[in-house]
C-alpha atoms as a PDB file:
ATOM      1  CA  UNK A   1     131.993  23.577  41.343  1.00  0.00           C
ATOM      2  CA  UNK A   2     132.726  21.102  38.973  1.00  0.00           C
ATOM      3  CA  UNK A   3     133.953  20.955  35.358  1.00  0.00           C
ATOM      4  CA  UNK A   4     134.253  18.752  32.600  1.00  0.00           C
ATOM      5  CA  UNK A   5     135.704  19.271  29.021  1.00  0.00           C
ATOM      6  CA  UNK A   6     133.648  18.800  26.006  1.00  0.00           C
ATOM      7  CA  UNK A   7     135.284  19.467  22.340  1.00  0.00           C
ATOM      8  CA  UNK A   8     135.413  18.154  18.744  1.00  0.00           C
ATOM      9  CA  UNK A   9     138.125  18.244  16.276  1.00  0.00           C
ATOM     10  CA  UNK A  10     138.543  17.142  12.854  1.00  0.00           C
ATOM     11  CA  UNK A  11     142.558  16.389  12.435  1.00  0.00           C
ATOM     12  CA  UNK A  12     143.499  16.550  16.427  1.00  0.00           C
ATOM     13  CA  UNK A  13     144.658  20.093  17.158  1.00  0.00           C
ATOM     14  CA  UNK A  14     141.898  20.721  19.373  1.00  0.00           C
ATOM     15  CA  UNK A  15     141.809  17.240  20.783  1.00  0.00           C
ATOM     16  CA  UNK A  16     145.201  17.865  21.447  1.00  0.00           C
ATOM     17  CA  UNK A  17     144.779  21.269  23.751  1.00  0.00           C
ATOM     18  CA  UNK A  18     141.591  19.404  25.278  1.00  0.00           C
ATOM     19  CA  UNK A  19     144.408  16.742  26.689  1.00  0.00           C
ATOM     20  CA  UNK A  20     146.411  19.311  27.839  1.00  0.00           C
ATOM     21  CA  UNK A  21     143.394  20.823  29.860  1.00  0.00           C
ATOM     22  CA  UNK A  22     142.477  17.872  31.081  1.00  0.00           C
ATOM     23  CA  UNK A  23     146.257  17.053  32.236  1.00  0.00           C
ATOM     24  CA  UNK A  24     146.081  20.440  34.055  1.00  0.00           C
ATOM     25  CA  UNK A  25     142.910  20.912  35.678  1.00  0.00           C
ATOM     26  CA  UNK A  26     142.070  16.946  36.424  1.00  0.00           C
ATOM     27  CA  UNK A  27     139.128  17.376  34.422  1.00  0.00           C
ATOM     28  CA  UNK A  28     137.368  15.027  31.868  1.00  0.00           C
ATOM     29  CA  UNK A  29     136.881  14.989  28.580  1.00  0.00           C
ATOM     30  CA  UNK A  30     134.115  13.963  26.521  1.00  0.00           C
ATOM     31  CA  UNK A  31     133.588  13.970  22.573  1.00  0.00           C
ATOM     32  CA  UNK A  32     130.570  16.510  21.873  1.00  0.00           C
ATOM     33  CA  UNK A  33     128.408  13.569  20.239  1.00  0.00           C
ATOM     34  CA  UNK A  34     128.579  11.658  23.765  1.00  0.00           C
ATOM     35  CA  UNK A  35     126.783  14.482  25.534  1.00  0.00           C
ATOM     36  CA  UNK A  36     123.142  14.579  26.419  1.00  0.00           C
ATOM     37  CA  UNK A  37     121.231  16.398  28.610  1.00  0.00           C
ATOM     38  CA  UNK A  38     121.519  14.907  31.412  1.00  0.00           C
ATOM     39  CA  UNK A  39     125.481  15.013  31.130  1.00  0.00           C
ATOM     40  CA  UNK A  40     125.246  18.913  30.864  1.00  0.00           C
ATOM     41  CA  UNK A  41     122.828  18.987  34.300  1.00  0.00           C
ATOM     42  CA  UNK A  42     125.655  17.311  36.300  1.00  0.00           C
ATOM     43  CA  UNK A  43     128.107  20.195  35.609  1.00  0.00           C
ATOM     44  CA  UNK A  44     127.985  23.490  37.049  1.00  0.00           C
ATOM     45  CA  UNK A  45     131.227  24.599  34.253  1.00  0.00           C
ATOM     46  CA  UNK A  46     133.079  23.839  30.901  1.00  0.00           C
ATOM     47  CA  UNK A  47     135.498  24.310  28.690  1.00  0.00           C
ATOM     48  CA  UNK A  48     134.250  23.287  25.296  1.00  0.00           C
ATOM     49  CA  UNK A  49     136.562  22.987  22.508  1.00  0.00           C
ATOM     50  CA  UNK A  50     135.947  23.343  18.520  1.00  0.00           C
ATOM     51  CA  UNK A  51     138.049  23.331  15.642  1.00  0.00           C
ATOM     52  CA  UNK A  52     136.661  25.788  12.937  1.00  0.00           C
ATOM     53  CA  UNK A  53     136.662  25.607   9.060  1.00  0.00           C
ATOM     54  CA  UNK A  54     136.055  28.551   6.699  1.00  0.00           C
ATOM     55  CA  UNK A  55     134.476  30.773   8.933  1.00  0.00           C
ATOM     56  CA  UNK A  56     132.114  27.832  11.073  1.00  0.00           C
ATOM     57  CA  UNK A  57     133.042  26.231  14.133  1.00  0.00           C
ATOM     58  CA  UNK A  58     132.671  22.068  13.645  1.00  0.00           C
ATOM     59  CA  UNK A  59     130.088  22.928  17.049  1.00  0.00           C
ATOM     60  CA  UNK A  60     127.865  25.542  16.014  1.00  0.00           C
ATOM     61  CA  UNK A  61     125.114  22.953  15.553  1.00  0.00           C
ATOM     62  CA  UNK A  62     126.051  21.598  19.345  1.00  0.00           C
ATOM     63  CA  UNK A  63     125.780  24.905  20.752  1.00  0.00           C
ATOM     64  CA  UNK A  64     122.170  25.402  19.378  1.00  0.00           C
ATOM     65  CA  UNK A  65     120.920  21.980  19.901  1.00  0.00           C
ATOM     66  CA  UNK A  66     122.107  22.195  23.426  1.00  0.00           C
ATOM     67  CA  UNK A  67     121.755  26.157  24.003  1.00  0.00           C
ATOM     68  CA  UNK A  68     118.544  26.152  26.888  1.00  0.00           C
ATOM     69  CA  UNK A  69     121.192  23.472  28.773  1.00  0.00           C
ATOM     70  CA  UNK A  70     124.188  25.103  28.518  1.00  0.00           C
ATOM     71  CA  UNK A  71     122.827  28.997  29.042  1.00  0.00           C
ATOM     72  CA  UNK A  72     122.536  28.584  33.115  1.00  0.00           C
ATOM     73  CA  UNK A  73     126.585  27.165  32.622  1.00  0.00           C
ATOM     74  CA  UNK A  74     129.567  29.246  33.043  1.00  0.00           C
ATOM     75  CA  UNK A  75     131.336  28.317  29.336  1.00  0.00           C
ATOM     76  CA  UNK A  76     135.291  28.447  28.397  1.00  0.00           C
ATOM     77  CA  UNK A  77     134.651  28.334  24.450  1.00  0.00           C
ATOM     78  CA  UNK A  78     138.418  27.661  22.812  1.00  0.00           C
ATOM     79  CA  UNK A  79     138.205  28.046  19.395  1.00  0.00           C
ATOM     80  CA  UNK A  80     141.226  26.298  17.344  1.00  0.00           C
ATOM     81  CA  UNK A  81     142.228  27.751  13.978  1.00  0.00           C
ATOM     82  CA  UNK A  82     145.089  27.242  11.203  1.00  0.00           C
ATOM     83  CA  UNK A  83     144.713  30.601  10.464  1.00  0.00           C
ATOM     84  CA  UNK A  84     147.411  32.392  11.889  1.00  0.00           C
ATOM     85  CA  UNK A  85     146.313  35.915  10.741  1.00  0.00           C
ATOM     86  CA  UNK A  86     143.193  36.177  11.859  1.00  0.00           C
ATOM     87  CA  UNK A  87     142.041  39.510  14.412  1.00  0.00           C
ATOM     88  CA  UNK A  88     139.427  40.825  16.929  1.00  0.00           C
ATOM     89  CA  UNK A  89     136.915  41.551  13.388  1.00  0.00           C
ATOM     90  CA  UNK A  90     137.051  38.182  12.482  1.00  0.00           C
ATOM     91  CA  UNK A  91     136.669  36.509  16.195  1.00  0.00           C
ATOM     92  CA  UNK A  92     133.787  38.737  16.575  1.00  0.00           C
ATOM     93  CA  UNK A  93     132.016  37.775  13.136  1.00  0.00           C
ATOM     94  CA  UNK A  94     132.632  33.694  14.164  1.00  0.00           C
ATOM     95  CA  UNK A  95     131.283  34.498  17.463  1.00  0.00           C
ATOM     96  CA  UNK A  96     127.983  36.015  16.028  1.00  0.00           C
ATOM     97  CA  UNK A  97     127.537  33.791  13.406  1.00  0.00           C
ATOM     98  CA  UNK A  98     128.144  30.473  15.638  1.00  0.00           C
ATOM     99  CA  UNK A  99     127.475  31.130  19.071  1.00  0.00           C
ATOM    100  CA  UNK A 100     123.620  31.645  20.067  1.00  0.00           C
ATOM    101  CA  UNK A 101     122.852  34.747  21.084  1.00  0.00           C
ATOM    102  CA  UNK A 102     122.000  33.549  24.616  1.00  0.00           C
ATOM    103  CA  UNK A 103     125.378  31.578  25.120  1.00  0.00           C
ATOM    104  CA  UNK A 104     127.134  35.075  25.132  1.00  0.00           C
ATOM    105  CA  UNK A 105     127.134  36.748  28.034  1.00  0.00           C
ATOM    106  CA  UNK A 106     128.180  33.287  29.989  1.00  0.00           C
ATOM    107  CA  UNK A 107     130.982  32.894  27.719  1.00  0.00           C
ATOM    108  CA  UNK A 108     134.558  33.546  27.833  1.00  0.00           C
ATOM    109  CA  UNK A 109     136.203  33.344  24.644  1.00  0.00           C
ATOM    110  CA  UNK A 110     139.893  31.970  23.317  1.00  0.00           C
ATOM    111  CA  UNK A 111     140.993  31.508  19.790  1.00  0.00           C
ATOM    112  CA  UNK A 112     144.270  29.659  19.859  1.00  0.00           C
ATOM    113  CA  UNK A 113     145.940  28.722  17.093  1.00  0.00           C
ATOM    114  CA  UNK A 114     146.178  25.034  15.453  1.00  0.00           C
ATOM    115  CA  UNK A 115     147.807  23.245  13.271  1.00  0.00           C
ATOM    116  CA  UNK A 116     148.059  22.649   9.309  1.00  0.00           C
ATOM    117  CA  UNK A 117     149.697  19.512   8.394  1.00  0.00           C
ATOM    118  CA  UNK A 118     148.926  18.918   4.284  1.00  0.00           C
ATOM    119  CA  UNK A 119     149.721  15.050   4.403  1.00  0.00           C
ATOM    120  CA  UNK A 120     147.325  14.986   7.074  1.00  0.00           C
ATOM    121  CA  UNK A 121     144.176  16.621   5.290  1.00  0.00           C
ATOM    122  CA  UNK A 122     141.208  14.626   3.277  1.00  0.00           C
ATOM    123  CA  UNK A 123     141.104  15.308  -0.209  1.00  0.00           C
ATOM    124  CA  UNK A 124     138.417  18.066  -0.128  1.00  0.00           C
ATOM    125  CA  UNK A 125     140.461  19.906   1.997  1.00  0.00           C
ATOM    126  CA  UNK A 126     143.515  19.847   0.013  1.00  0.00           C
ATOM    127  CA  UNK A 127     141.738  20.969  -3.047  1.00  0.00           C
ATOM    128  CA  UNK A 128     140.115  23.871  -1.026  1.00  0.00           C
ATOM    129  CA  UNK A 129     143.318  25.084   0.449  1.00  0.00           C
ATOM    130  CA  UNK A 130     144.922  25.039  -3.064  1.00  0.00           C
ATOM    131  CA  UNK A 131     142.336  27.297  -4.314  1.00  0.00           C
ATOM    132  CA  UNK A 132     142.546  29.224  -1.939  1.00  0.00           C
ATOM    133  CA  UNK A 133     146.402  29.859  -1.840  1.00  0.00           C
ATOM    134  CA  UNK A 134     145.774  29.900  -5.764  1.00  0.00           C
ATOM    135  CA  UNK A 135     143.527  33.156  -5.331  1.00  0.00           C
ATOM    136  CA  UNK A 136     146.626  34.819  -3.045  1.00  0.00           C
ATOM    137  CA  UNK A 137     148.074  37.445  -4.833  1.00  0.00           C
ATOM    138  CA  UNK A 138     151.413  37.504  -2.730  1.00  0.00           C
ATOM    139  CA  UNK A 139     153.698  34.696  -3.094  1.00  0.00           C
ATOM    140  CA  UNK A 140     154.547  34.711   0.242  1.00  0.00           C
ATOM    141  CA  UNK A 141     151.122  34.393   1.211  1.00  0.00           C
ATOM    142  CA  UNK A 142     150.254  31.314  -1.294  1.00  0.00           C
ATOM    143  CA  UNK A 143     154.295  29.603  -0.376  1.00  0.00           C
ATOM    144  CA  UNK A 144     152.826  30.248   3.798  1.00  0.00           C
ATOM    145  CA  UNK A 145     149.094  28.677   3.265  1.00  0.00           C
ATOM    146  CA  UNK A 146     150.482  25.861   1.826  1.00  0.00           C
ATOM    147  CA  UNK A 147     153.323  25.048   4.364  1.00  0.00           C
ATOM    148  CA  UNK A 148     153.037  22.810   7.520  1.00  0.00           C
ATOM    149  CA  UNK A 149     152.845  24.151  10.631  1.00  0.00           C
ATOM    150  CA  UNK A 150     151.877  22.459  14.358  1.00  0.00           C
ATOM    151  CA  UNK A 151     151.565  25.859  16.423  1.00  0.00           C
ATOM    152  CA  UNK A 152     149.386  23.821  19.452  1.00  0.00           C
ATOM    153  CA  UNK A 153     151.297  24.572  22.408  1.00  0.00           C
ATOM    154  CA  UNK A 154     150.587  24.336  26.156  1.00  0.00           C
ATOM    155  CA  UNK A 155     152.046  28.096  26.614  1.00  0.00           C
ATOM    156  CA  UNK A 156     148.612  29.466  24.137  1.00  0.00           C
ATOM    157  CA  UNK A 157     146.520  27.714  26.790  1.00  0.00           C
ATOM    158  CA  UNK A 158     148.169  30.310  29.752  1.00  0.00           C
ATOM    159  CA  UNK A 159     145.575  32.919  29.154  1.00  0.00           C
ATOM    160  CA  UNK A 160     142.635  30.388  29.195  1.00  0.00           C
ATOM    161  CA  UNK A 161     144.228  28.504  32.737  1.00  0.00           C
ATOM    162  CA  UNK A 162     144.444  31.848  34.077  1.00  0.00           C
ATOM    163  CA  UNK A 163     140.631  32.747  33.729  1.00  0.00           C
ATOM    164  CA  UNK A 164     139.633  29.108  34.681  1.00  0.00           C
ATOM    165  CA  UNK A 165     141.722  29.621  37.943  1.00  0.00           C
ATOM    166  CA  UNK A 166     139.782  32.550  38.800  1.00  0.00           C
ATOM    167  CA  UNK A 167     136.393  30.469  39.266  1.00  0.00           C
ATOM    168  CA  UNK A 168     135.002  30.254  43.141  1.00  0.00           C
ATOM    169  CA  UNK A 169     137.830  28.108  45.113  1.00  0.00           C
ATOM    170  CA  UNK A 170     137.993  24.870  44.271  1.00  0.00           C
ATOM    171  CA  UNK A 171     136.803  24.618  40.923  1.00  0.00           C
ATOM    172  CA  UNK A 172     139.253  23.152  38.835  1.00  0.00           C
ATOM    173  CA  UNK A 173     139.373  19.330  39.121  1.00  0.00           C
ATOM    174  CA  UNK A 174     136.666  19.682  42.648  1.00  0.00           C
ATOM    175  CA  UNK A 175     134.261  17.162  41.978  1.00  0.00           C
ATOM    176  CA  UNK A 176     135.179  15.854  38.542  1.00  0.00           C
ATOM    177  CA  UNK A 177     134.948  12.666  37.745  1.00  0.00           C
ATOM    178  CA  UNK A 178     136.847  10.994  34.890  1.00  0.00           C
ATOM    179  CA  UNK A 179     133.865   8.205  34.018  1.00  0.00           C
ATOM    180  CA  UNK A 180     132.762  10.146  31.014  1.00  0.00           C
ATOM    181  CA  UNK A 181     136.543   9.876  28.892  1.00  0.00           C
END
């Protein structure tokens, strides 16, 4: 079997953990808007990577555009978040409302947490998180959304190595090739 790493990410928290895969498993990487078809067919697994924003992953268009190519695939789905609180409720809603239906059953799911660096973010997404931390009733809560954080560490990528490493022998890194990067 052989695997390759497909992701997107809007500030580099999930280009980040798609490195670290990549280190690990000898796999490569390609950006989401490099993939085609034929890409997918020479693939039998991978780990795709998205960063999501207010409740939608940046892939969710990806997924259905490339849904009938990817539903044969075994699928590693890490989905990187700033927010820190979220819980099995909320991964299930963002799972039904951006994965297709028949992507499901071949997918393995991992929400790891990101990174939230205020410098870092556009304009847009300043003003949003200020609103947002404006509506929070607790201080705490307002003083925490507003605070940097990098939480993207190789040790929230142990569960995810773990499944990967359970795939028919030889899957990780077997037959790879590092021409698409």
């Amino acid at each position: 079997m052989n695997g390759a790493i497909i992701y997107e990410s809007r500030y580099g928290a999930t280009l980040r953990y798609a490195e670290m895969l990549s280190a690990a498993l000898d796999l490569p990487i390609i950006r989401a808007g490099q993939v085609n078809p034929a890409i997918i067919s020479r693939f039998d697994y991978f780990l795709i990577g998205s960063s999501i924003y207010i409740g939608k992953l940046l892939l969710k268009k990806f997924l259905a555009k490339y849904a009938d190519n990817l539903k044969s695939k075994k699928i590693f789905l890490f989905i990187v978040s700033a927010d820190m609180e979220s819980d099995a409720n909320s991964h299930n809603k963002i799972i039904a409302e951006n994965v297709p239906s028949c992507l499901i059953p071949s997918t393995d799911f991992f929400f790891l947490k990101g990174k939230m660096i205020y410098h870092e973010l556009s304009w847009k997404d300043k003003l949003m998180l200020r609103m947002g931390a404006m509506m929070q009733k607790s201080p705490d809560k307002k003083r925490s959304m507003l605070t940097d954080f990098n939480e993207v560490k190789k040790m929230n990528l142990d569960e995810l190595l773990s499944r990967i490493s359970q795939l028919p022998e030889g899957a990780p890194g077997k037959g790879g090739s590092k021409e698409y990067v």
